[in-house]
PDB file of N, CA and C in Angstrom:
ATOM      1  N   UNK A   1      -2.301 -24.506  -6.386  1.00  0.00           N
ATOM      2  CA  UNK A   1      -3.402 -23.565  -6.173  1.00  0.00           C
ATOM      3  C   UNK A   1      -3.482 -23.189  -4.703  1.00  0.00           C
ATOM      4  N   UNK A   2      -3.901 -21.986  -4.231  1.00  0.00           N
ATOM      5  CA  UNK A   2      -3.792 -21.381  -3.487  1.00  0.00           C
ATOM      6  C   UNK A   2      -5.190 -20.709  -3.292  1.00  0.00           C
ATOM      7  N   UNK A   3      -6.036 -21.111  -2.197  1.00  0.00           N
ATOM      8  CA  UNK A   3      -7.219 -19.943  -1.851  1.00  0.00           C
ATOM      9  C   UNK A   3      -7.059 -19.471  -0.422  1.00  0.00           C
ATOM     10  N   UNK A   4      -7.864 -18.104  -0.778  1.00  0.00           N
ATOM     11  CA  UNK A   4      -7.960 -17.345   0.426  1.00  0.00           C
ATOM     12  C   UNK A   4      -8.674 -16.979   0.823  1.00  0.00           C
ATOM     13  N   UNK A   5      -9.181 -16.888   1.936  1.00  0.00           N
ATOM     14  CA  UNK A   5     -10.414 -16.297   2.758  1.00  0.00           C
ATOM     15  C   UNK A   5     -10.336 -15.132   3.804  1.00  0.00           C
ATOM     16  N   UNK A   6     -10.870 -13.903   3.291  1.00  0.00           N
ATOM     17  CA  UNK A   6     -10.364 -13.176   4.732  1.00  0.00           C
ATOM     18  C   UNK A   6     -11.955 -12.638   5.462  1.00  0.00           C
ATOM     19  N   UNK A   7     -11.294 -11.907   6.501  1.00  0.00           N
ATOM     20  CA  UNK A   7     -12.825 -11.603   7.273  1.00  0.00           C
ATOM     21  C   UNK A   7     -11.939 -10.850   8.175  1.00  0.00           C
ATOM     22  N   UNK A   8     -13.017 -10.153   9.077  1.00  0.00           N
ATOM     23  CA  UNK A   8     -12.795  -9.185  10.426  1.00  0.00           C
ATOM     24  C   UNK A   8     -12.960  -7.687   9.669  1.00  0.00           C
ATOM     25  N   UNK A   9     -13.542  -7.305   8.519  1.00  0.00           N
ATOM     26  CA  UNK A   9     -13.439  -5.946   8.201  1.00  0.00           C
ATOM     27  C   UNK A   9     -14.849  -5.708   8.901  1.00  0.00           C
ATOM     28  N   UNK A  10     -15.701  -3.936   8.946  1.00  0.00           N
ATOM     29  CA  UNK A  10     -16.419  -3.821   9.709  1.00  0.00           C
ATOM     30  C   UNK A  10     -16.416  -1.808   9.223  1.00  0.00           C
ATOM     31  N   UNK A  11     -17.261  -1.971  10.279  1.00  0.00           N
ATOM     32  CA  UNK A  11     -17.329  -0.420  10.452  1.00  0.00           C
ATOM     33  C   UNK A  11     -17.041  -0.135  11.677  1.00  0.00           C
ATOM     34  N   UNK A  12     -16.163   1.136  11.544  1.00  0.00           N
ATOM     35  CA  UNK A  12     -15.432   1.283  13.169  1.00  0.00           C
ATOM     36  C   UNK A  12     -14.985   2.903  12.929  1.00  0.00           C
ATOM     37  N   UNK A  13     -15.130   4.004  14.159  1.00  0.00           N
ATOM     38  CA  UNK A  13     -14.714   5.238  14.239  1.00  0.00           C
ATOM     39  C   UNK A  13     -13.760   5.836  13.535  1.00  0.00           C
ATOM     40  N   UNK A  14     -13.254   6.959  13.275  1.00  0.00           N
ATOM     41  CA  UNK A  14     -12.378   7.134  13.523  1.00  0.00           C
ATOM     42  C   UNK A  14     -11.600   7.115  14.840  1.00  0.00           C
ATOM     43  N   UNK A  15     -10.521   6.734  14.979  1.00  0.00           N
ATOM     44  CA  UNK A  15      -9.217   6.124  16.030  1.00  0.00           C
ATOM     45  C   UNK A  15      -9.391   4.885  16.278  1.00  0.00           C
ATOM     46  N   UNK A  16     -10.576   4.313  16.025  1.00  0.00           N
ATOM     47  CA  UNK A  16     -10.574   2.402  16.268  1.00  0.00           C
ATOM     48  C   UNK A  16      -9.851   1.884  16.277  1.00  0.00           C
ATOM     49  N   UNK A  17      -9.679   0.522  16.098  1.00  0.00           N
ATOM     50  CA  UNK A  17      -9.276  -0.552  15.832  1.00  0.00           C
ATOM     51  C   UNK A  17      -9.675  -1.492  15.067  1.00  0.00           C
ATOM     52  N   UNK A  18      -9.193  -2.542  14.333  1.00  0.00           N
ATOM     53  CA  UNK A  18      -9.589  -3.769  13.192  1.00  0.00           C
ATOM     54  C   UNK A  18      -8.494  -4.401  13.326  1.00  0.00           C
ATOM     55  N   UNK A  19      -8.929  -5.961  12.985  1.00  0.00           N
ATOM     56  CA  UNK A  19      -7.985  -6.696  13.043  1.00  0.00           C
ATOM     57  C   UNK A  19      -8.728  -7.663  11.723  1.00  0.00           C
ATOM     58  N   UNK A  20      -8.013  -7.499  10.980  1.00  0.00           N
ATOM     59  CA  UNK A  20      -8.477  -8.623   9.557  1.00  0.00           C
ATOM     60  C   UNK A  20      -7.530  -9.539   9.729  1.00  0.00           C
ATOM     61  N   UNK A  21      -7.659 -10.986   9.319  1.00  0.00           N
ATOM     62  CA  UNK A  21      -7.647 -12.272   9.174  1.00  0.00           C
ATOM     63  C   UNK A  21      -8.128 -12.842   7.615  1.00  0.00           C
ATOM     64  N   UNK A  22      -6.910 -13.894   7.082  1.00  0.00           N
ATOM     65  CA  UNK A  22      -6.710 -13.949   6.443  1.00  0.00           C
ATOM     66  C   UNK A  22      -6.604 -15.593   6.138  1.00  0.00           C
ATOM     67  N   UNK A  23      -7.051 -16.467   5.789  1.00  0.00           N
ATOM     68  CA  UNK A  23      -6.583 -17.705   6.099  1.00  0.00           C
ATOM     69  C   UNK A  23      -6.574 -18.571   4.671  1.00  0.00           C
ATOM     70  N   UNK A  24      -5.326 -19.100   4.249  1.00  0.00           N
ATOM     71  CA  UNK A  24      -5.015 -19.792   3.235  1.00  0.00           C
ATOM     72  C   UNK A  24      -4.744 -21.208   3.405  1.00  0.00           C
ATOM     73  N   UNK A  25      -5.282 -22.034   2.065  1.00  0.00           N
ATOM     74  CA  UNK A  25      -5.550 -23.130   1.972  1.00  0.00           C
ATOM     75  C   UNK A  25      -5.055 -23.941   0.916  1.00  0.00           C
ATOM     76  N   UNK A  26      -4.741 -25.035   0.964  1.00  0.00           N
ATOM     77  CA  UNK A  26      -4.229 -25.551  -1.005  1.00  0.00           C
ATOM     78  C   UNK A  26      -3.055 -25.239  -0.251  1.00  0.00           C
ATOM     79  N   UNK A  27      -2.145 -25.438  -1.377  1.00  0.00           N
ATOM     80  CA  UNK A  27      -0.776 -25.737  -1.529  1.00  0.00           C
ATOM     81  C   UNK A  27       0.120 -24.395  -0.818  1.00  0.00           C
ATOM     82  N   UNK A  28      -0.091 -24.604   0.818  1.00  0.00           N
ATOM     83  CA  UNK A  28       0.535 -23.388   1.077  1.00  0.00           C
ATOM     84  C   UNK A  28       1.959 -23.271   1.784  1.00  0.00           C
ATOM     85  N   UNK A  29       2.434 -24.267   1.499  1.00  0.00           N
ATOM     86  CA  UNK A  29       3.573 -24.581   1.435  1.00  0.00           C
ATOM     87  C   UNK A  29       4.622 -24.020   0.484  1.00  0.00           C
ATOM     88  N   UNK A  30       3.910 -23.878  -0.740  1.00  0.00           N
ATOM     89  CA  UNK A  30       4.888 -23.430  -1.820  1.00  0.00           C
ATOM     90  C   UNK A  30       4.690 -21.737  -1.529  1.00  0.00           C
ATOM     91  N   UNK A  31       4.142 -21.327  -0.828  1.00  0.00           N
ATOM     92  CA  UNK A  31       3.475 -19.583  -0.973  1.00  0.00           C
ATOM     93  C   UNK A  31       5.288 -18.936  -0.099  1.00  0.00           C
ATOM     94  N   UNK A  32       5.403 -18.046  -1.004  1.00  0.00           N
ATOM     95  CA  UNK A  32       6.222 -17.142  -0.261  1.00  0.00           C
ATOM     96  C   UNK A  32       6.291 -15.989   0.037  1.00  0.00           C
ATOM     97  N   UNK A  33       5.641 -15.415   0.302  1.00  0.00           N
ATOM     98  CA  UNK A  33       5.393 -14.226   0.738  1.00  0.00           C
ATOM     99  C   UNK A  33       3.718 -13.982   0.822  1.00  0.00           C
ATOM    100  N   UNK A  34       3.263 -13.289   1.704  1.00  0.00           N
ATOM    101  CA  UNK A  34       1.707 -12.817   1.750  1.00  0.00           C
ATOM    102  C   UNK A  34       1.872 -11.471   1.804  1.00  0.00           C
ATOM    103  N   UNK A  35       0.520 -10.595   1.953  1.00  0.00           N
ATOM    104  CA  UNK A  35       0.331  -9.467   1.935  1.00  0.00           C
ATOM    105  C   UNK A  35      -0.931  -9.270   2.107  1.00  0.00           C
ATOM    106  N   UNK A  36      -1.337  -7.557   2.393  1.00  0.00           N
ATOM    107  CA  UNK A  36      -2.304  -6.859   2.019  1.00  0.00           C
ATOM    108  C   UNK A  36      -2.912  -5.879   1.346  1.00  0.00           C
ATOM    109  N   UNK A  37      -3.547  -5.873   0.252  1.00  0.00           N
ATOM    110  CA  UNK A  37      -3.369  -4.615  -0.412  1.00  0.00           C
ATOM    111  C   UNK A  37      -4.773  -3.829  -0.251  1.00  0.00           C
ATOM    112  N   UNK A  38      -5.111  -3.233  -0.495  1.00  0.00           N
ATOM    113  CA  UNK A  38      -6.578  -2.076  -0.487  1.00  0.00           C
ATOM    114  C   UNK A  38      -6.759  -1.527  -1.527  1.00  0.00           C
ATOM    115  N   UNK A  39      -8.231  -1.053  -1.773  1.00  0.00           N
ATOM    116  CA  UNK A  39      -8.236  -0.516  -2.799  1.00  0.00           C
ATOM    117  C   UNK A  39     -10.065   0.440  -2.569  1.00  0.00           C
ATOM    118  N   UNK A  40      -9.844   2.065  -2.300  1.00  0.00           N
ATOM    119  CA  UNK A  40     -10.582   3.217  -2.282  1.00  0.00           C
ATOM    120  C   UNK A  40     -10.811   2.830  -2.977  1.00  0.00           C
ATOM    121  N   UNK A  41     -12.468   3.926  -2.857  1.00  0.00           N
ATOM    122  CA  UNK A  41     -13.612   4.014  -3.934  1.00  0.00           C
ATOM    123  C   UNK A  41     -12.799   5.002  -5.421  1.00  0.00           C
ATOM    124  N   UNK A  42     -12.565   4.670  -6.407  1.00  0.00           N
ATOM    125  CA  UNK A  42     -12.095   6.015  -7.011  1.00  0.00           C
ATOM    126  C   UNK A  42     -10.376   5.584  -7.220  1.00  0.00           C
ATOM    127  N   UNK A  43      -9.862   4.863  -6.336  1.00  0.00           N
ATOM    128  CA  UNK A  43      -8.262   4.408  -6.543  1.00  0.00           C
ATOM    129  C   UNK A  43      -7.801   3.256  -7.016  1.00  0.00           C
ATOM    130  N   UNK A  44      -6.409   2.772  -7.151  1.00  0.00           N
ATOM    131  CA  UNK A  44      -6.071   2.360  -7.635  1.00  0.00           C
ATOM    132  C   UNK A  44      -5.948   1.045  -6.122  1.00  0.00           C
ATOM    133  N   UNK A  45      -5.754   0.155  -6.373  1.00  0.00           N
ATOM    134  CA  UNK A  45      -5.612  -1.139  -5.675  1.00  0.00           C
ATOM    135  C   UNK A  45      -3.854  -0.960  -5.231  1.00  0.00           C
ATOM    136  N   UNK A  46      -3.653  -0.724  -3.692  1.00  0.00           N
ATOM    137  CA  UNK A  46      -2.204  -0.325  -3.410  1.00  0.00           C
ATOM    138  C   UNK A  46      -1.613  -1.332  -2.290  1.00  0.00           C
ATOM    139  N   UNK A  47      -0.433  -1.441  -2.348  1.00  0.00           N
ATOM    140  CA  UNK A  47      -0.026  -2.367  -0.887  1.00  0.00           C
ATOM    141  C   UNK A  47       0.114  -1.668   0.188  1.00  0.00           C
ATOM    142  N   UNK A  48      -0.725  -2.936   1.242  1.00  0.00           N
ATOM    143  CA  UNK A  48      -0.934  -1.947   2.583  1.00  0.00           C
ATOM    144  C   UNK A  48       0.446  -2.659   3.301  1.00  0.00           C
ATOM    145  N   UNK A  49       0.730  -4.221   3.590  1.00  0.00           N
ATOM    146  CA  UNK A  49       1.591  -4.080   4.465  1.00  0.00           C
ATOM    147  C   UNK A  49       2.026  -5.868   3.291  1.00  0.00           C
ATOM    148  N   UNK A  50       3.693  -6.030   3.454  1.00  0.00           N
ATOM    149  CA  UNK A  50       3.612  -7.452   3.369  1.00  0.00           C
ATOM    150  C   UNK A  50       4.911  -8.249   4.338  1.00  0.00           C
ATOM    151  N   UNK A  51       4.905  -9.934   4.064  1.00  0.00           N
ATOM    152  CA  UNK A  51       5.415 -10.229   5.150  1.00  0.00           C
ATOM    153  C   UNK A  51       5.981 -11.748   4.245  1.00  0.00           C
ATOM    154  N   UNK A  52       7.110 -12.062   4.071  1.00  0.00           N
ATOM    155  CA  UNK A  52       7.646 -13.154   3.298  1.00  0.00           C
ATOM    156  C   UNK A  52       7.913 -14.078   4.380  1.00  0.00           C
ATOM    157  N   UNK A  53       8.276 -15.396   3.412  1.00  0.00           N
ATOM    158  CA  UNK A  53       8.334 -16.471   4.215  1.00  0.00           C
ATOM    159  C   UNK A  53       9.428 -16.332   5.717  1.00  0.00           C
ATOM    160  N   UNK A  54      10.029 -15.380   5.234  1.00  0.00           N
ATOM    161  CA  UNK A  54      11.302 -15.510   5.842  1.00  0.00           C
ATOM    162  C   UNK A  54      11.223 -14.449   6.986  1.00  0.00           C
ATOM    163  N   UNK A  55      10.013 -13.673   7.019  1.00  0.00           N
ATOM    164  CA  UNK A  55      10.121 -12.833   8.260  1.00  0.00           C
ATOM    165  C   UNK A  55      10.044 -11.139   7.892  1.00  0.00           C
ATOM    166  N   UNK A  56      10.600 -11.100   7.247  1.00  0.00           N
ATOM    167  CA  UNK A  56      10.669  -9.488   6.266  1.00  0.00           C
ATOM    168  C   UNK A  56       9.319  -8.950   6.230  1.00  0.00           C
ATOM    169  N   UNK A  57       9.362  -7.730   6.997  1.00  0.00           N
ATOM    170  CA  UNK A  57       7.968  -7.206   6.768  1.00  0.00           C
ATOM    171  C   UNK A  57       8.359  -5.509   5.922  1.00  0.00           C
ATOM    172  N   UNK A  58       7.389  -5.584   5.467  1.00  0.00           N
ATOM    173  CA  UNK A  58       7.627  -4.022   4.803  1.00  0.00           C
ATOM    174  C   UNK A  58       5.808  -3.575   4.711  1.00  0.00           C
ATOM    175  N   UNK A  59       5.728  -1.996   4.773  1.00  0.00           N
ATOM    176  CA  UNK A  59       4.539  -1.316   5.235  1.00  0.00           C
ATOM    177  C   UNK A  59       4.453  -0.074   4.017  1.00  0.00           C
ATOM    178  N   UNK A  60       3.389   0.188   3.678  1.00  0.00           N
ATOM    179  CA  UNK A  60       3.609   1.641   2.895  1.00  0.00           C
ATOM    180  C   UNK A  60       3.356   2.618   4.198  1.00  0.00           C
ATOM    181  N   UNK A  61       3.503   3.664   3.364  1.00  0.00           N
ATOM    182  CA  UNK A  61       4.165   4.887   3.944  1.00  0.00           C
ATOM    183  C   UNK A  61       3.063   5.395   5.370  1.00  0.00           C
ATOM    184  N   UNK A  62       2.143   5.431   4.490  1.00  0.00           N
ATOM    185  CA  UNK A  62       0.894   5.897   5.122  1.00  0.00           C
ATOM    186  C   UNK A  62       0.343   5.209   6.191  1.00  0.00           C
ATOM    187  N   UNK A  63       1.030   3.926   6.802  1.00  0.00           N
ATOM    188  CA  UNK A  63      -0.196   2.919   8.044  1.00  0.00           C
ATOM    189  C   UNK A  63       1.158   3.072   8.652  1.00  0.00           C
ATOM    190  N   UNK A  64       2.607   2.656   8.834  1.00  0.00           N
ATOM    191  CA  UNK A  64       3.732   2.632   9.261  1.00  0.00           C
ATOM    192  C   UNK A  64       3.149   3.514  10.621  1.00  0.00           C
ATOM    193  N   UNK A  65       3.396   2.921  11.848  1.00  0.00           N
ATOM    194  CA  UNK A  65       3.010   2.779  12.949  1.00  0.00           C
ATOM    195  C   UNK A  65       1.502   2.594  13.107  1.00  0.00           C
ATOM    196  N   UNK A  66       1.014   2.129  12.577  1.00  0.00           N
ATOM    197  CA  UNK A  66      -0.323   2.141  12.874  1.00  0.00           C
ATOM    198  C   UNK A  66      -0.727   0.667  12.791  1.00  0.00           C
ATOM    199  N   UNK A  67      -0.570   0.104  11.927  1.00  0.00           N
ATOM    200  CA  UNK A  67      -0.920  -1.322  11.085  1.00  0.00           C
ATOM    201  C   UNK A  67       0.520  -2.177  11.463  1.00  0.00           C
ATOM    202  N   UNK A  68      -0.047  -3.299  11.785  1.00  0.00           N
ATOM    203  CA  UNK A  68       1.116  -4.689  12.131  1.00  0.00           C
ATOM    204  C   UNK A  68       0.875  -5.770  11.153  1.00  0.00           C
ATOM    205  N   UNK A  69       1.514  -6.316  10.589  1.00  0.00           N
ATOM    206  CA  UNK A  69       1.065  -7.239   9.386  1.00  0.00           C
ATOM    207  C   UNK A  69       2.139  -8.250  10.580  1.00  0.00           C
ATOM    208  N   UNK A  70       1.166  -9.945  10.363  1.00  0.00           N
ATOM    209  CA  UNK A  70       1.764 -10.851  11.354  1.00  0.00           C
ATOM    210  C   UNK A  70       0.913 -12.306  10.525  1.00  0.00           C
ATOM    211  N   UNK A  71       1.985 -13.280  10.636  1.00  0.00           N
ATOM    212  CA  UNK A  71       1.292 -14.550  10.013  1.00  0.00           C
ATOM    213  C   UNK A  71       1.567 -15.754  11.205  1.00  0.00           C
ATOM    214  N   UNK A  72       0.782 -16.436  11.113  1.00  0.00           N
ATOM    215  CA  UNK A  72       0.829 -17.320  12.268  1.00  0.00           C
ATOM    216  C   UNK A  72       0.954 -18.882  10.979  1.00  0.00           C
ATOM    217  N   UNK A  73       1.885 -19.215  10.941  1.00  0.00           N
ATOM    218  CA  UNK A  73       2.322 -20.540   9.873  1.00  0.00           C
ATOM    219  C   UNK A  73       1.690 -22.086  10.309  1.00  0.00           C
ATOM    220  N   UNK A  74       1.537 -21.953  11.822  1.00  0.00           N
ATOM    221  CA  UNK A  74       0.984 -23.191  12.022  1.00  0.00           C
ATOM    222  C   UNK A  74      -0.785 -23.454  11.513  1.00  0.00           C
ATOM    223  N   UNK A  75      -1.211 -22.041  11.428  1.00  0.00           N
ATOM    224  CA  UNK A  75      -2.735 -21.508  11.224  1.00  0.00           C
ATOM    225  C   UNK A  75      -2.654 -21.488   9.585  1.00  0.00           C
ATOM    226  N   UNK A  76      -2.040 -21.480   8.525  1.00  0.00           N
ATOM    227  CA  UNK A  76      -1.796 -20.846   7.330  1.00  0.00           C
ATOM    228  C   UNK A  76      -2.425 -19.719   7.380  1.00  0.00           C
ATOM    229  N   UNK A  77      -2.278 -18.269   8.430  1.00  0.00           N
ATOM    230  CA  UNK A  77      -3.009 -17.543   8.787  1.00  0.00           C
ATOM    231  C   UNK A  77      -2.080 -15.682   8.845  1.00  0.00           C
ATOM    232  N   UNK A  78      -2.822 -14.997   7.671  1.00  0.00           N
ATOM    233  CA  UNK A  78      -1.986 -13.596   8.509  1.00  0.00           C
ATOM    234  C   UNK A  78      -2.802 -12.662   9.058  1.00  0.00           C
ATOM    235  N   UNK A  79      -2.445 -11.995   9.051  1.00  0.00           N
ATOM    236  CA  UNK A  79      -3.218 -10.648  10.175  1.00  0.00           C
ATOM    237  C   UNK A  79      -2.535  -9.427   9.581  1.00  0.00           C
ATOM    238  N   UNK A  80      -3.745  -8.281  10.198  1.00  0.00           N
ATOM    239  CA  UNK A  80      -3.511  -7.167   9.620  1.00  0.00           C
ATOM    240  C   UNK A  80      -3.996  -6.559  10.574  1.00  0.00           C
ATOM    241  N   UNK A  81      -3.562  -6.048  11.744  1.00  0.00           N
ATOM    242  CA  UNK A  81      -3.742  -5.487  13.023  1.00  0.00           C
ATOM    243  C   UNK A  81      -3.679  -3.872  12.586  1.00  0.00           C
ATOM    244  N   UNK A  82      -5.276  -3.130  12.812  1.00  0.00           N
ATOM    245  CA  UNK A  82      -5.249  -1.888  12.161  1.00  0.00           C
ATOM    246  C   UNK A  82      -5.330  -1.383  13.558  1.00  0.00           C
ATOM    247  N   UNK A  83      -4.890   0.179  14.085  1.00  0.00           N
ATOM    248  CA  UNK A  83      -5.241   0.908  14.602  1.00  0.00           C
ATOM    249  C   UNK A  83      -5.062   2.278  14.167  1.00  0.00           C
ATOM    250  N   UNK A  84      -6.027   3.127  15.136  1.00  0.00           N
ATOM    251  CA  UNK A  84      -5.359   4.819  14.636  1.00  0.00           C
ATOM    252  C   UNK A  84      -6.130   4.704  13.155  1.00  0.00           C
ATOM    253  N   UNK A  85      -7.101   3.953  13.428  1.00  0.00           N
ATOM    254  CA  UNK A  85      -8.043   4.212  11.614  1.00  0.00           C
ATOM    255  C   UNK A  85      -8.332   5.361  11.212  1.00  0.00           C
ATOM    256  N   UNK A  86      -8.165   5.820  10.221  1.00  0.00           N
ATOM    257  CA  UNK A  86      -8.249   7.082   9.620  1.00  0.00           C
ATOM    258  C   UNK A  86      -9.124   7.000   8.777  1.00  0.00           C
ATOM    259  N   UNK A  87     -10.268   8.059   8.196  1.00  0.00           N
ATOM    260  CA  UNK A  87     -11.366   8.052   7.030  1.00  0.00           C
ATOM    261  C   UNK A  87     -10.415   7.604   5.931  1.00  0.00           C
ATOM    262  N   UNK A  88      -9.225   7.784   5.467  1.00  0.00           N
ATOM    263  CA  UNK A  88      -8.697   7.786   4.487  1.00  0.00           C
ATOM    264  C   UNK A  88      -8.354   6.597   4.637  1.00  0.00           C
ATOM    265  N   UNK A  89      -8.345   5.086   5.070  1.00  0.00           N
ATOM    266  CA  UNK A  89      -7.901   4.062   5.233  1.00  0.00           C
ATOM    267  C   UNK A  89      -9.430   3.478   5.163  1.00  0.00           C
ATOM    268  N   UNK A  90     -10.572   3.751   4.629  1.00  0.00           N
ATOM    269  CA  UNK A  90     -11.492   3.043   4.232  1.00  0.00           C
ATOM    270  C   UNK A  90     -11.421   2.852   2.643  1.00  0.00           C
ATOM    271  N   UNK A  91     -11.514   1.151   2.412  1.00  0.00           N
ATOM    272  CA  UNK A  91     -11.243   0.566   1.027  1.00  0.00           C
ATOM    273  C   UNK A  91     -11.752  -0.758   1.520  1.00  0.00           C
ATOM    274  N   UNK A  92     -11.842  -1.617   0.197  1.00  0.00           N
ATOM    275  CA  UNK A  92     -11.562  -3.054   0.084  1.00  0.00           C
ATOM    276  C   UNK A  92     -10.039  -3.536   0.498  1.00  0.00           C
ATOM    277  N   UNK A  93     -10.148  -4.585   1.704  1.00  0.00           N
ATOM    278  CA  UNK A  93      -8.731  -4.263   1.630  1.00  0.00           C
ATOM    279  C   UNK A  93      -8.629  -6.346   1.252  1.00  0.00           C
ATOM    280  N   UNK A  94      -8.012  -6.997   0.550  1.00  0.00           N
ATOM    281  CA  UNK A  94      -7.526  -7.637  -0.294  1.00  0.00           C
ATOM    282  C   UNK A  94      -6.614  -8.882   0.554  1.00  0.00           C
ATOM    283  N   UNK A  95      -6.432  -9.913   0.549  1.00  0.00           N
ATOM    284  CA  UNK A  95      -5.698 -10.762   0.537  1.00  0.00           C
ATOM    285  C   UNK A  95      -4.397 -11.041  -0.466  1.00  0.00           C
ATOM    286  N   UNK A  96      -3.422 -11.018  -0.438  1.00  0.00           N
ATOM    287  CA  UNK A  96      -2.653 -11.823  -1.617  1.00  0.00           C
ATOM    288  C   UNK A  96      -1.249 -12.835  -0.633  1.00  0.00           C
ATOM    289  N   UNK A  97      -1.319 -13.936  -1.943  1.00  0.00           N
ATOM    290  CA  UNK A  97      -0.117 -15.117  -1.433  1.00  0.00           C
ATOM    291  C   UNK A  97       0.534 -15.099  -2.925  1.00  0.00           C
ATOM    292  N   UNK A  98       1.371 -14.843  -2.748  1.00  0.00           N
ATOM    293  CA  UNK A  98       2.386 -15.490  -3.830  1.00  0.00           C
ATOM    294  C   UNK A  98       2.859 -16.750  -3.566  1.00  0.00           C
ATOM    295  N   UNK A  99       2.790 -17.477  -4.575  1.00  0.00           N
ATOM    296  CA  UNK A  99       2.894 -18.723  -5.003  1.00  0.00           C
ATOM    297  C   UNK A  99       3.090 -19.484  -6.255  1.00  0.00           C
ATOM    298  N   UNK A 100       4.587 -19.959  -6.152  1.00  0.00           N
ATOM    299  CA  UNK A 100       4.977 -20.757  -7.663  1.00  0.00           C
ATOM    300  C   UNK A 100       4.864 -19.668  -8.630  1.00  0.00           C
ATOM    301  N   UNK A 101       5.340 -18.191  -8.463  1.00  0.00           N
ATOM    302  CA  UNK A 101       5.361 -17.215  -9.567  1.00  0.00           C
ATOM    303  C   UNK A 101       3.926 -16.889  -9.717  1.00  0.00           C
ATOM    304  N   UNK A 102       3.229 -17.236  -9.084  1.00  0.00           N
ATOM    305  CA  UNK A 102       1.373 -16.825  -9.700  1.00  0.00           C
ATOM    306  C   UNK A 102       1.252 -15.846  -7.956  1.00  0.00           C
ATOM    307  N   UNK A 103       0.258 -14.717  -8.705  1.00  0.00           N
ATOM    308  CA  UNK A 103      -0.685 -13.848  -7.134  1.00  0.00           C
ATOM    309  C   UNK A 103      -1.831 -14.576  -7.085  1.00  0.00           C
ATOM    310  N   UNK A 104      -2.105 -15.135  -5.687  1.00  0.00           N
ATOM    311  CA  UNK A 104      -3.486 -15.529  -5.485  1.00  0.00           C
ATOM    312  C   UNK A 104      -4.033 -14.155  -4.855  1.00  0.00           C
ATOM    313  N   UNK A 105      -5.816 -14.379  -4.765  1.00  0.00           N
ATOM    314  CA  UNK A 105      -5.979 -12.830  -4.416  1.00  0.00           C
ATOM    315  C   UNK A 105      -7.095 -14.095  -3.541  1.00  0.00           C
ATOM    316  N   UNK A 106      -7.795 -12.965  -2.410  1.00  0.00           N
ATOM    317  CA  UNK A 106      -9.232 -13.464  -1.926  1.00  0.00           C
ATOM    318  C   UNK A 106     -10.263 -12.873  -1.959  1.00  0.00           C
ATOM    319  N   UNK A 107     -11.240 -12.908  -1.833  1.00  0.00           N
ATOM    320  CA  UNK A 107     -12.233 -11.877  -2.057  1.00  0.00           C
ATOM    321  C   UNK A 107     -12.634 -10.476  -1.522  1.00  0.00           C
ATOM    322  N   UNK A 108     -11.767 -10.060  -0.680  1.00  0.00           N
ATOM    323  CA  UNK A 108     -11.816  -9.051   0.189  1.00  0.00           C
ATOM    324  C   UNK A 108     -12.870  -8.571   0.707  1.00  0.00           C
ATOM    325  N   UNK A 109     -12.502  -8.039   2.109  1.00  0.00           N
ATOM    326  CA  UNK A 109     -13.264  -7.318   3.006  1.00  0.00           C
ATOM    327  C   UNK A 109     -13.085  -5.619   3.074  1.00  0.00           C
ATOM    328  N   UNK A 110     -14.477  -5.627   3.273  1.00  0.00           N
ATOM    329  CA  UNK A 110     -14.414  -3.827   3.787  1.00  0.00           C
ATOM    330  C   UNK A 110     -14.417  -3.431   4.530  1.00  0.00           C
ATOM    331  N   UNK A 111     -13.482  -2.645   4.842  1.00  0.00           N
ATOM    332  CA  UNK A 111     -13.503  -1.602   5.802  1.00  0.00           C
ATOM    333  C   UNK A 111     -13.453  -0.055   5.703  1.00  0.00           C
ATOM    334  N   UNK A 112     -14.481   0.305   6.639  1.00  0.00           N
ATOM    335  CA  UNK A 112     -15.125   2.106   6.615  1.00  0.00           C
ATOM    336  C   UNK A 112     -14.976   2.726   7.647  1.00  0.00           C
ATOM    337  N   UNK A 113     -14.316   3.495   7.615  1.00  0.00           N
ATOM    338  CA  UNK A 113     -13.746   4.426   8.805  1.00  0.00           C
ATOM    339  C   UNK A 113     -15.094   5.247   9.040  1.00  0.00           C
ATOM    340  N   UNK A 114     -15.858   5.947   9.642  1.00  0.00           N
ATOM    341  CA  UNK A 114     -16.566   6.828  10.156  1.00  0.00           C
ATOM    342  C   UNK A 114     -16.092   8.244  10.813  1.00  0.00           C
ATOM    343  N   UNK A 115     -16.036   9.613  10.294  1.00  0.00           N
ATOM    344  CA  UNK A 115     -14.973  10.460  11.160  1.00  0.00           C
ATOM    345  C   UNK A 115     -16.305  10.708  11.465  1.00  0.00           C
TER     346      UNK A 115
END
């Protein structure tokens, strides 16, 4: 089992900055890969950035220079370094760890762009 806790979402301008935090607990040793996903009022729940055990990061289309996805292993800890926030990048944005074939999720934080 695998839980997650994230925090740092907020309300912030458009062009801001956010930095969400993510911190996993339980058996996180077996987790291989983390991520972030979001999910608009009205949309579908999408991946924002992810980052495997091994270093591999991959981004969707839309944050790619904007957003840094980064895990700190000694912390069981990732990050989701937002800048260049856009109205359209306000959602729930989501925790996930894969682990032992199962998605853990966390309760997610919001974040609201303001133009």
């Amino acid at each position: 089992q695998v839980q997650l806790v994230e925090s740092g979402g907020g309300l912030v301008q458009a062009g801001g900055s956010l930095r969400l935090s993510c911190v996993a607990s339980g058996n996180i040793f077996a987790i291989n890969s983390m991520a972030w996903y979001r999910q608009g009022p009205g949309k579908q729940r999408e991946l924002v950035a992810s980052i495997s055990s091994g270093g591999y990061i991959n981004y969707a289309d839309s944050v790619k220079g904007r957003f840094t996805i980064s895990r700190d292993n000694a912390k069981a800890t990732v990050y989701l370094h937002m800048s260049g926030l856009k109205s359209e990048d306000t959602a729930m944005y989501y925790c996930n760890a894969f682990s032992d074939r199962r998605n853990y999720w966390g309760q997610g934080t919001q974040v609201s762009v303001s133009s």
